[in-house]
Protein backbone atom coordinates (compact mmCIF):
# COMPACT_ATOMS: atom_id res chain seq x y z
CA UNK A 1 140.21 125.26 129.56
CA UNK A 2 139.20 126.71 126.34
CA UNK A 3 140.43 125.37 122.63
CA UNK A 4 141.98 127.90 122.15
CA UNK A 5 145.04 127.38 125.13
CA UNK A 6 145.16 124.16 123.18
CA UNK A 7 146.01 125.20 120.08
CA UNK A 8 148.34 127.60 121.24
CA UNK A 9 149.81 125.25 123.50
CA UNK A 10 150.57 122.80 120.24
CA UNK A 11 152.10 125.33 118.18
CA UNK A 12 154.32 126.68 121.45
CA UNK A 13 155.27 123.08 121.86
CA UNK A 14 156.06 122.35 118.05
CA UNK A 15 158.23 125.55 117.63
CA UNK A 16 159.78 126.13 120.90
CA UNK A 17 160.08 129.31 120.67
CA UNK A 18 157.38 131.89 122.06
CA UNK A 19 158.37 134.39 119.23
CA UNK A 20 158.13 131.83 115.95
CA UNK A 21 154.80 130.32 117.45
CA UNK A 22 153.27 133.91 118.12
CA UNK A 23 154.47 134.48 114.61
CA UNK A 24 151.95 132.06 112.95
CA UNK A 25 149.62 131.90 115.25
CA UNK A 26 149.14 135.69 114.06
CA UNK A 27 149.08 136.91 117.86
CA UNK A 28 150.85 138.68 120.38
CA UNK A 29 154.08 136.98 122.50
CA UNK A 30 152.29 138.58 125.31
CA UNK A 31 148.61 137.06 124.67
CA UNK A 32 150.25 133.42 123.50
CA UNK A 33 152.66 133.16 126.86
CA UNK A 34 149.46 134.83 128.97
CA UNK A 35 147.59 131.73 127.30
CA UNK A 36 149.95 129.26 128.37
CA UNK A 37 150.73 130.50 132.04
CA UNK A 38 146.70 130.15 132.02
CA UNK A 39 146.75 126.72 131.09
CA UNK A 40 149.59 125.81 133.09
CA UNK A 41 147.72 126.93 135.99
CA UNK A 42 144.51 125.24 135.58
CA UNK A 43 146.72 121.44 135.25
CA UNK A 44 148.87 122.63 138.14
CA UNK A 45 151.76 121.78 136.77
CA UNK A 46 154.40 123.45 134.07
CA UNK A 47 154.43 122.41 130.44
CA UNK A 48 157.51 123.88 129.30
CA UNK A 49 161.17 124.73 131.15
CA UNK A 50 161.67 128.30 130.18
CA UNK A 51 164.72 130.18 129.52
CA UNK A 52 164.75 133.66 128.33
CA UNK A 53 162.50 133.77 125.34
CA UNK A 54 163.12 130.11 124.75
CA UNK A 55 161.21 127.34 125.64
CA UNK A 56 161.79 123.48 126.28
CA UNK A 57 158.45 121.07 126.29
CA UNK A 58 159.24 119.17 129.49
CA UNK A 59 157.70 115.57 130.89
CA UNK A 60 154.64 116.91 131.41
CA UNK A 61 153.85 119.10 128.39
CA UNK A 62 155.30 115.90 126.27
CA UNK A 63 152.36 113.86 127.61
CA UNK A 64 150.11 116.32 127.55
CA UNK A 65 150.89 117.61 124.17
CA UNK A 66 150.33 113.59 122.58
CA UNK A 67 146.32 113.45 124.47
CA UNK A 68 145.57 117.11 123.19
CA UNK A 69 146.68 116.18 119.67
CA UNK A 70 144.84 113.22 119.17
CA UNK A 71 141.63 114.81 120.93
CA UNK A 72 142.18 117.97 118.67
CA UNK A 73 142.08 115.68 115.53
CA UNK A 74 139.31 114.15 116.60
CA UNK A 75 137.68 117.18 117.10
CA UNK A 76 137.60 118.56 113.53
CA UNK A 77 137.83 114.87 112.30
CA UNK A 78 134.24 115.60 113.75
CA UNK A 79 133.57 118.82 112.89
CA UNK A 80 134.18 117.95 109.14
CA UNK A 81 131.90 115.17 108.60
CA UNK A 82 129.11 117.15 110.71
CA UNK A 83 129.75 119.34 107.42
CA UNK A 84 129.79 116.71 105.22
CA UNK A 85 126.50 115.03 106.14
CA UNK A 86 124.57 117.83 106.96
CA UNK A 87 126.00 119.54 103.50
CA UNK A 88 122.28 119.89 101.20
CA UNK A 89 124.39 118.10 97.84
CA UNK A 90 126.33 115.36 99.77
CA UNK A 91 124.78 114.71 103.20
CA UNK A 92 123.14 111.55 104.78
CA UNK A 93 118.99 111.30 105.04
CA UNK A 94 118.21 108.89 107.52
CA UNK A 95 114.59 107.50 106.43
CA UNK A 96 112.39 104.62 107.86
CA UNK A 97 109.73 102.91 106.37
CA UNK A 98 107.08 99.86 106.75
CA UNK A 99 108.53 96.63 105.51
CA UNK A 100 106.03 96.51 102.48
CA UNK A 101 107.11 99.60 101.10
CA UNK A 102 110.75 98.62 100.79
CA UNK A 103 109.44 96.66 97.45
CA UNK A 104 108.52 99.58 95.44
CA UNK A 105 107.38 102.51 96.36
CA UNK A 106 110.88 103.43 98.55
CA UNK A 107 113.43 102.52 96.34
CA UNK A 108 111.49 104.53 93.54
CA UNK A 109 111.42 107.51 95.63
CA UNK A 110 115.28 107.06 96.32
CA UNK A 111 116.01 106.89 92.71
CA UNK A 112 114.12 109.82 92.13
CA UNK A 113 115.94 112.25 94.02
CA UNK A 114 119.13 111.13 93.18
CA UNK A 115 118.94 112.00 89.58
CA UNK A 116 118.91 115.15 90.91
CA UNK A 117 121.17 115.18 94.37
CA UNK A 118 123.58 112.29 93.46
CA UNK A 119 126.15 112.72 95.98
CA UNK A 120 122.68 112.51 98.96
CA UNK A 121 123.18 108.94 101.01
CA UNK A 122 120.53 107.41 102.18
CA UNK A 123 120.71 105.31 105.99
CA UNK A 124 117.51 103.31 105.65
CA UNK A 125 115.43 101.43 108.55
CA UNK A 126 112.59 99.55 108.04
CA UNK A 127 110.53 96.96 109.95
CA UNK A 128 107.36 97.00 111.76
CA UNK A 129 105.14 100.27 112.68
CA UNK A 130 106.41 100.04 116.30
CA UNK A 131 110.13 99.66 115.57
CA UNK A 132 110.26 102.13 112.89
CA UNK A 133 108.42 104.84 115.00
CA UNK A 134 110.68 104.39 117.83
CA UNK A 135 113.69 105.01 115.62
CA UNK A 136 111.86 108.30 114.52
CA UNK A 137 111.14 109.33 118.29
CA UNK A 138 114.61 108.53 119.29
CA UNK A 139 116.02 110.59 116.75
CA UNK A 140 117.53 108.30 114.80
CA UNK A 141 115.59 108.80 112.08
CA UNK A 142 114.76 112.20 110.06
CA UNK A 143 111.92 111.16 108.18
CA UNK A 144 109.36 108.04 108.65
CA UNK A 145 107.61 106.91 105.46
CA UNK A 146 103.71 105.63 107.28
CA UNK A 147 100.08 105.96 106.87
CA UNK A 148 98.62 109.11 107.69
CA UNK A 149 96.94 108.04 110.49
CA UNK A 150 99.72 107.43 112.78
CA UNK A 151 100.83 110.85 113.19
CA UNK A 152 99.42 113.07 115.68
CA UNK A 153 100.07 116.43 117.04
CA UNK A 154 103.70 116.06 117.98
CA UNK A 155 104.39 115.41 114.25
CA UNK A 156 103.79 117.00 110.09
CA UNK A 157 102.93 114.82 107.67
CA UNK A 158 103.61 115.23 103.46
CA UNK A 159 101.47 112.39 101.68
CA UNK A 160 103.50 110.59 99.11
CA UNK A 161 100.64 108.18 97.62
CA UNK A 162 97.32 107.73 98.05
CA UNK A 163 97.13 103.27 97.27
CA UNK A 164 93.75 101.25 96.18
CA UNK A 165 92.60 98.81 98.81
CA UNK A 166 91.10 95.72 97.38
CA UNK A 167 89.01 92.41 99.17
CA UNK A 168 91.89 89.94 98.86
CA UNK A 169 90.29 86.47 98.73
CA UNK A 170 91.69 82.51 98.23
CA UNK A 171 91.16 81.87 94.55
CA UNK A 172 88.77 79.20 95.33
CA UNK A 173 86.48 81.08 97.37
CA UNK A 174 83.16 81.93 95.78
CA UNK A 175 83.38 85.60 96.05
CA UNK A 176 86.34 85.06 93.67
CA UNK A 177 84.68 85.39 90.30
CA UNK A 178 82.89 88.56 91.30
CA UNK A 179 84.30 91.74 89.54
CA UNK A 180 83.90 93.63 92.61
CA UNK A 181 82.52 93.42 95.96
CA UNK A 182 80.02 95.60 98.47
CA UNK A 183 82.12 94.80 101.99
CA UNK A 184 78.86 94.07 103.32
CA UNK A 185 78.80 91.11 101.80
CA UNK A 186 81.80 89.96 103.88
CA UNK A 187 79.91 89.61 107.30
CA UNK A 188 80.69 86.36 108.81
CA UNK A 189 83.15 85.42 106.46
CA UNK A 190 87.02 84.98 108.21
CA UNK A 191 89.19 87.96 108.63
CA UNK A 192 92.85 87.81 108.45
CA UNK A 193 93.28 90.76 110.75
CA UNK A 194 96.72 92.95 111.70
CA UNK A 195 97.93 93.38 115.16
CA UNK A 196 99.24 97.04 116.33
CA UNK A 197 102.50 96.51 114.51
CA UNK A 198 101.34 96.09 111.41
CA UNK A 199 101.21 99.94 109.77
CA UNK A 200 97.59 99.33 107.76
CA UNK A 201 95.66 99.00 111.13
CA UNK A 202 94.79 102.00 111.56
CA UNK A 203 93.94 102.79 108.69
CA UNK A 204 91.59 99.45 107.93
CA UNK A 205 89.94 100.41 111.88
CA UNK A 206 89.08 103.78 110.75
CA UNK A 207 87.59 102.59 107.62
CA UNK A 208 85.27 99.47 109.26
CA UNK A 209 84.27 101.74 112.07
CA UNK A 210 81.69 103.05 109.65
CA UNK A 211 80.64 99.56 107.75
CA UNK A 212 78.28 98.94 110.99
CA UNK A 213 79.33 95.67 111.53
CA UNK A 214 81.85 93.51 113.65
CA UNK A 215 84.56 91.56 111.21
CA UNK A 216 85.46 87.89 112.08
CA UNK A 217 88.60 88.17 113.43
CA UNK A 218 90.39 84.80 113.20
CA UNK A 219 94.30 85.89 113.07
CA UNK A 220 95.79 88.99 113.92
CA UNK A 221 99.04 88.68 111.94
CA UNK A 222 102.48 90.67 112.31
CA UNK A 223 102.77 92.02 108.63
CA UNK A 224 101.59 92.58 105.51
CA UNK A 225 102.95 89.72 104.18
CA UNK A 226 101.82 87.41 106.21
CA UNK A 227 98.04 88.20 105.87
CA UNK A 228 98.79 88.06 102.29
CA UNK A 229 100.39 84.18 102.74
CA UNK A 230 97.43 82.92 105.30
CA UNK A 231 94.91 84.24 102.29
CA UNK A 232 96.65 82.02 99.52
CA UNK A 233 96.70 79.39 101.64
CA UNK A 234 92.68 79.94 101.87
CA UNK A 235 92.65 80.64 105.78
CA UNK A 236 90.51 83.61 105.12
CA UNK A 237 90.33 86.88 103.36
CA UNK A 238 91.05 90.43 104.01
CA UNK A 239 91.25 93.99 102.93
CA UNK A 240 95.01 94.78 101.42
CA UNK A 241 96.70 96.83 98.80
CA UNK A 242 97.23 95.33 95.55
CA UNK A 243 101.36 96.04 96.09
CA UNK A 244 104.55 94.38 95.06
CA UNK A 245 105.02 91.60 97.69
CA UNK A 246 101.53 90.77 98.14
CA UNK A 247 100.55 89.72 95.31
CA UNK A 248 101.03 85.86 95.88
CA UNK A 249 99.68 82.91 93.67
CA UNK A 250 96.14 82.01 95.03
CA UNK A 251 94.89 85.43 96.03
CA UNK A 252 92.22 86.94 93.47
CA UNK A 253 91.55 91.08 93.94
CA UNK A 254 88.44 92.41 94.21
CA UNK A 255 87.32 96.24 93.76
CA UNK A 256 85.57 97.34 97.24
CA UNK A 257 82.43 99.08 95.77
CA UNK A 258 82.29 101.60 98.95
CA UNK A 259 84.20 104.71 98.30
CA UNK A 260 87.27 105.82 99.61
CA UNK A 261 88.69 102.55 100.72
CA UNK A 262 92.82 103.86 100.01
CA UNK A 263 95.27 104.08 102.05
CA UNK A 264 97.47 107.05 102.41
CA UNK A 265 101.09 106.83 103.08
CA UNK A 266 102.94 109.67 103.38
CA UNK A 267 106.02 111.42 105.70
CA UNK A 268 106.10 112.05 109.03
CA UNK A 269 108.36 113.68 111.26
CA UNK A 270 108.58 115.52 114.49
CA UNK A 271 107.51 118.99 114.83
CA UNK A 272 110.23 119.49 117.71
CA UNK A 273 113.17 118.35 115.87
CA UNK A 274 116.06 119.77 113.60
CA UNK A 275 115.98 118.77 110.38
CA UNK A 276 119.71 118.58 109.12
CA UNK A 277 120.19 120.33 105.07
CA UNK A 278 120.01 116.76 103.30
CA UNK A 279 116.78 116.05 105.15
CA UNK A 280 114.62 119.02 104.78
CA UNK A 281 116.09 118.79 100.75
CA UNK A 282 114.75 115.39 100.25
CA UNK A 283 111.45 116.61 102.35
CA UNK A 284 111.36 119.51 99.73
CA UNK A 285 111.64 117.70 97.08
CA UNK A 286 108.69 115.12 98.14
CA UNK A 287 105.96 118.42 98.63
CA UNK A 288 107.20 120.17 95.28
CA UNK A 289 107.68 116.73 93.29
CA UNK A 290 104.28 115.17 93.92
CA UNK A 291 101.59 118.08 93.39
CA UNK A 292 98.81 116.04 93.95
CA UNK A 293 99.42 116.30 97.52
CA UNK A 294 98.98 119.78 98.84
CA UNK A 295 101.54 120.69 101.37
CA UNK A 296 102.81 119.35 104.91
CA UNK A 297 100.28 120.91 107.37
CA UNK A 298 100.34 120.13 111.37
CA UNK A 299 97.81 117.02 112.10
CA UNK A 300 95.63 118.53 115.34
């Protein structure tokens, strides 16, 4: 059964009249009744009583004709907003991001690109590394806004920002008054850690596997946020970015003195996967709008 038996099928059943229906249809009488005998054949039943040249829609062809009307309106109900959200000036970007870039650094982004693409929508997700990364490898997100080192072979990354990383410490603890800080100096001292979920871990593992030392590990908290709150309430200390969100009363920042303590967040998205118009425009407009950051490149 193709569409096309449909179609002709409606217009036969509309007009009534093989030679009116062949008329707008643009087609032969011959090639619209050879259409319909076709169809008839594959339901096993007749649609129409015939006589002569005209035609009567019978029992049959009156139910049949109300299911393939709906379905066909469906169908390019369908058809048009594939067009409309896949359309570069009007389409839908579905984006996910970690929870404690939803303060700032997202909804800047957003507002970037839409003083240029306007009529772009944006479906947003964000939560936890492990929630947001199974949206991206479900396909229900286009574009995943992490650190770098989360992605891996199956995925391209495009940094975005490249963030300080301070010692955050309770106000009250001695290293408090220091204008910076060697993380040496933090050996023994409690660690508000990060379980898996939390999208800095990797980053802060990579970076203490060459301190030679073992941290303190006294929590392992969920989020950003929370290692943030268990520091103002003077549980501990630990090594965050000075962001929107975080910045809670009781918490002082201190400078790490060791180089290269940032963390880089950037897009991600899967190697294997179509990127719809809207997407790869807002992807586009990330490498050519922050030249800082040279362009996407396959992490092996």
């Amino acid at each position: 059964m193709e569409l096309t038996q449909l179609e002709y099928f409606l217009t036969a059943a509309r007009h009534q009249h093989l030679t009116r229906a062949a008329e707008e249809l643009r087609v032969t009488q011959s090639a619209l009744s050879h259409a319909i005998s076709k169809l008839e054949s594959e339901l096993g039943v007749p649609l129409f009583d015939r006589t002569g040249r005209n035609i009567r829609v019978n029992a049959f062809g009156l139910m049949f004709a109300k299911r393939v009307e709906r379905g066909l309106l469906e169908l390019k109900s369908g058809i048009h907003e594939i067009e409309a959200n896949t359309n570069p000036d009007t389409g839908i970007v579905n984006l996910s991001y970690l929870n404690i870039l939803g303060a700032e650094q997202v909804p800047r982004l957003i507002k970037d690109y839409q003083r240029l693409k306007p009529g772009v929508r944006f479906e947003l997700t964000q939560g936890n590394y492990d929630d947001i990364n199974a949206h991206l490898e479900a396909g229900h997100s286009d574009l995943m806004i992490t650190s770098k080192e989360t992605a891996d072979d199956k995925h391209e990354w495009a940094s975005i920002s490249t963030v300080p990383l301070y010692l955050a410490v309770p106000k009250e603890h001695p290293f408090a008054a220091r204008a910076s800080i060697s993380l040496r100096k933090i050996t023994g001292e409690p660690f508000i850690g990060m379980n898996k979920n939390c999208g800095l871990k990797k980053t802060l593992t990579t970076r203490f596997m060459n301190t030679g030392f073992e941290l303190n590990v006294i929590y392992d908290a969920e989020d950003l946020m929370t290692v943030a709150g268990f520091i103002s309430a003077g549980l501990g200390l630990s090594v965050l970015p000075r962001m929107t969100g975080l910045q809670l009363e009781g918490i002082s920042w201190l400078p790490i003195e060791e180089r290269d303590w940032t963390w880089e967040i950037g897009l991600k998205w899967r190697t294997d996967r179509y990127l719809s118009p809207a997407a790869r425009g807002f992807l586009d407009f990330v490498l050519s709008h922050y030249p800082e950051h040279e362009q996407a490149v396959p992490l092996t």
